[in-house]
Protein backbone atom coordinates (compact mmCIF):
# COMPACT_ATOMS: atom_id res chain seq x y z
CA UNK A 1 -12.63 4.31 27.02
CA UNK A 2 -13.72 6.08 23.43
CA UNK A 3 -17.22 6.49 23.33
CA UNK A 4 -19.78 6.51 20.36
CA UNK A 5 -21.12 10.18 19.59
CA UNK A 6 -23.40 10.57 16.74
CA UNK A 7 -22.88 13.80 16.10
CA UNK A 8 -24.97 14.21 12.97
CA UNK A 9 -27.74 12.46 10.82
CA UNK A 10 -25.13 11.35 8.27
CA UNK A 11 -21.61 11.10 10.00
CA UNK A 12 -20.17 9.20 13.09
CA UNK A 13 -17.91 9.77 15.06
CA UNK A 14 -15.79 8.47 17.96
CA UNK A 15 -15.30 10.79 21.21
CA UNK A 16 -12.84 10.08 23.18
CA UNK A 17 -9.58 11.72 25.51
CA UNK A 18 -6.61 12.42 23.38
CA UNK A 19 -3.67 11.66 24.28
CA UNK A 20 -1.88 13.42 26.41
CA UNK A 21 1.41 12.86 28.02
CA UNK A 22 0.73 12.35 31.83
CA UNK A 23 2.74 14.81 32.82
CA UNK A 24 0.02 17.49 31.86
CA UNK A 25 -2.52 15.50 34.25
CA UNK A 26 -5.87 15.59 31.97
CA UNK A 27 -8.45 13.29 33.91
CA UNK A 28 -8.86 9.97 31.62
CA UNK A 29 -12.51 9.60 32.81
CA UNK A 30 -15.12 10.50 30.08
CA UNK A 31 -16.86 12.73 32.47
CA UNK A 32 -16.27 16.72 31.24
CA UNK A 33 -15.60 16.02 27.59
CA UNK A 34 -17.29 18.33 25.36
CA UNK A 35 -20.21 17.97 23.30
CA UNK A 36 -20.20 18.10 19.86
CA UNK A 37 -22.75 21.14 19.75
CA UNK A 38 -19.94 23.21 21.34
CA UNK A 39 -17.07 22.54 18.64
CA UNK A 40 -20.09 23.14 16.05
CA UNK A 41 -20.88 26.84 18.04
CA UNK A 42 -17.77 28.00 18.02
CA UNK A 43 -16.61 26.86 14.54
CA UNK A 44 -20.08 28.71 13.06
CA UNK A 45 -19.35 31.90 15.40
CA UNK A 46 -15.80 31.82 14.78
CA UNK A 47 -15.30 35.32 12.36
CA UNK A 48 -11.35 34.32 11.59
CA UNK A 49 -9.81 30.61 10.99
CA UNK A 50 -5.86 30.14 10.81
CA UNK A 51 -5.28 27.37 8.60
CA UNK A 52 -1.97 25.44 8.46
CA UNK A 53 -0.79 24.29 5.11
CA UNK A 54 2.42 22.28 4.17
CA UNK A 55 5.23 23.84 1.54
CA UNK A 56 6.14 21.67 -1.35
CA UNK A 57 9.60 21.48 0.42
CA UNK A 58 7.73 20.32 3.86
CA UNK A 59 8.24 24.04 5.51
CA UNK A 60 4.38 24.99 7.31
CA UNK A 61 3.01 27.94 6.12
CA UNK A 62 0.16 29.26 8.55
CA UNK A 63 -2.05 32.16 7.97
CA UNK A 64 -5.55 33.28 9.16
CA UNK A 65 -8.40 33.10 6.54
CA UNK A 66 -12.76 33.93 6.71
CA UNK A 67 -14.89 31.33 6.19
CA UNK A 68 -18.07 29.22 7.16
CA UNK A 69 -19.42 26.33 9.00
CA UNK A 70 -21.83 24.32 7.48
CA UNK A 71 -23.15 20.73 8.17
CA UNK A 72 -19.67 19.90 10.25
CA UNK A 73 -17.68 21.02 6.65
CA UNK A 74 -15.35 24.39 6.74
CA UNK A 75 -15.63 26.15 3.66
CA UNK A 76 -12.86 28.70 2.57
CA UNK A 77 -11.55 30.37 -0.54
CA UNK A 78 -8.24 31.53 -1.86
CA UNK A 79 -6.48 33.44 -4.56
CA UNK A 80 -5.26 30.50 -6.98
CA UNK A 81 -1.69 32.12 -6.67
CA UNK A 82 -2.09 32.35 -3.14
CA UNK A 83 1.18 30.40 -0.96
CA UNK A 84 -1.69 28.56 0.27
CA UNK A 85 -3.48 27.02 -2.72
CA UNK A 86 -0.18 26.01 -4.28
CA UNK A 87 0.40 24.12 -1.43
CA UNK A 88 -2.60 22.40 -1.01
CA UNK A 89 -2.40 21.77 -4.79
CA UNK A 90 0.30 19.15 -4.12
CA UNK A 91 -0.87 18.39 -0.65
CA UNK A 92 -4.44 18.72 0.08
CA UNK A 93 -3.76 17.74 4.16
CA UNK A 94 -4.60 20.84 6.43
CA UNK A 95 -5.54 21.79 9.96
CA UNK A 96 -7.36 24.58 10.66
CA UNK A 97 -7.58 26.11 14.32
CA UNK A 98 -9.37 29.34 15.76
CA UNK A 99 -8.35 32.17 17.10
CA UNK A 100 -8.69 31.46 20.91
CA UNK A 101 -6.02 29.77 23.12
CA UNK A 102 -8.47 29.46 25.36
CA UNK A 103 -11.27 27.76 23.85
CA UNK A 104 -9.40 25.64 20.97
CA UNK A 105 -11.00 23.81 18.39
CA UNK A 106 -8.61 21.64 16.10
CA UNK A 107 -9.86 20.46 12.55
CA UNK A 108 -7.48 18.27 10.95
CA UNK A 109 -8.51 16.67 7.02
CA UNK A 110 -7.90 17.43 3.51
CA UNK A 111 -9.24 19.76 1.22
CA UNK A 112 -11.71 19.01 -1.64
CA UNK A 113 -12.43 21.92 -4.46
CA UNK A 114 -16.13 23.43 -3.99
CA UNK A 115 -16.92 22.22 -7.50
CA UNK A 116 -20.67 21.56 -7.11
CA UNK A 117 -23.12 25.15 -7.99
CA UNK A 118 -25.47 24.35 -5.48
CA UNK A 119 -23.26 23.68 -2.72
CA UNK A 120 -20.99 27.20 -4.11
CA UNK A 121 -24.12 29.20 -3.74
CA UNK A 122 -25.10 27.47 -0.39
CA UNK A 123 -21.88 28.60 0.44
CA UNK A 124 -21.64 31.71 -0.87
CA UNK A 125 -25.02 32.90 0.85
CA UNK A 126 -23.73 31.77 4.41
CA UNK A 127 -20.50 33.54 3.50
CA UNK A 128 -22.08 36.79 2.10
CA UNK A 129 -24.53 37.16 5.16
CA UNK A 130 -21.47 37.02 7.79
CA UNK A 131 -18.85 39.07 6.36
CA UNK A 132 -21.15 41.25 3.62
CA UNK A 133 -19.10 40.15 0.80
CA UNK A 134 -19.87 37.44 -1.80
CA UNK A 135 -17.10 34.78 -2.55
CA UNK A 136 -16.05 34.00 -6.10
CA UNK A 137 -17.33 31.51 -7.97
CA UNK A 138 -13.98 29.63 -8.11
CA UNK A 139 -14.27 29.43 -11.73
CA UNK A 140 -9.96 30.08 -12.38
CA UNK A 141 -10.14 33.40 -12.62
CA UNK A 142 -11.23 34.63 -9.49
CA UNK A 143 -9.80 32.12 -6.89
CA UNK A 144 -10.50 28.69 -5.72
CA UNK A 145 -12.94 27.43 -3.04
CA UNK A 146 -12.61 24.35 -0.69
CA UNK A 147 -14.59 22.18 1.67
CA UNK A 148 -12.91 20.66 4.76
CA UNK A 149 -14.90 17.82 6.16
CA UNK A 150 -13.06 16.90 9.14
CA UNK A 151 -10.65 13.60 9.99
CA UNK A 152 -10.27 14.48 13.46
CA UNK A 153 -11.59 17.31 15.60
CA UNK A 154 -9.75 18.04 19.19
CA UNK A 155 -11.23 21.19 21.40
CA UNK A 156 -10.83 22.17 25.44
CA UNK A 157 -11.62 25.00 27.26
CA UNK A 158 -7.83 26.43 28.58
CA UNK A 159 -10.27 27.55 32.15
CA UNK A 160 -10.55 23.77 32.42
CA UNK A 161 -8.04 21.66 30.48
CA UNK A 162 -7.69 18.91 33.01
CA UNK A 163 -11.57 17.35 32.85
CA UNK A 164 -12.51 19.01 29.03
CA UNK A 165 -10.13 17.93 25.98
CA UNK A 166 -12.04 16.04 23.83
CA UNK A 167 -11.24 13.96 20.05
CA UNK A 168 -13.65 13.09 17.68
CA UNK A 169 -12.33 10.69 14.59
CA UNK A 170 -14.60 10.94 12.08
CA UNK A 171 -15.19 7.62 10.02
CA UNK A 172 -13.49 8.62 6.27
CA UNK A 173 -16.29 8.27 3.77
């Protein structure tokens, strides 16, 4: 039942239903899934991001953070001493959700460090122009930055969560 969705010049993906006990009654049909442009709307017009982290000692750690949408990657920054950096510093796995209940988008991947200057100020321009403040550079003593390039993606609208969840799984480069 998955179907191919190329959902970008460079990346491909797999749409399909997730899985859902039958008990909730989602349709299994691939009519009503959601397109990729939607997830990509609301991640870019999304203003806060809760991102879910895992303690060294396995205990979650969830807490809402700005940041941007760019070319299907999140980018995000962090004190270094921040709960959450240590945490992704010995596990880089995270999920990171919206705000809505109703209209959920789920990014699950790992985190890579926004090492590359180009990409930073990329960032940092698409950062500074929705929240009027400039990101760090990253460079130790001002924080750390990160790119999230999705594994898996799930999203529905709550209004009509029987015909719209939709997965994407993302082919790991």
């Amino acid at each position: 039942m998955a179907e191919t969705n190329n959902v970008s010049d460079t990346r491909d993906a797999r749409r399909e239903r997730p899985g859902f006990a039958a008990e909730y009654g989602v349709e299994m049909r691939p009519e009503g899934m959601l397109p990729w442009a939607w997830v990509d709307e609301q991640m870019r017009e999304a203003r806060s991001y809760w991102v879910a982290t895992t303690r060294p000692d396995g205990r979650p750690q969830v807490i809402p953070v700005w940041g941007v949408w760019i070319d299907e990657t999140f980018y995000f920054g962090t004190s270094t001493g921040s709960r959450k950096a240590r945490n992704l510093a010995v596990n880089p796995a995270i999920a990171v959700h919206l705000e809505s209940g109703d209209d959920v988008v789920i990014l699950e991947g790992v985190v890579d460090v926004l090492s590359d200057a180009a990409l930073f100020d990329r960032y940092a321009d698409v950062y500074e122009a929705k929240y009027a403040v400039r990101p760090g550079d990253g460079d130790g003593s001002d924080g750390i930055n990160y790119a999230v390039r999705p594994h898996r993606v799930l999203a529905w609208l709550e209004r009509d969560f029987l015909t719209t969840p939709t997965r994407w799984t993302f082919d790991l480069p």
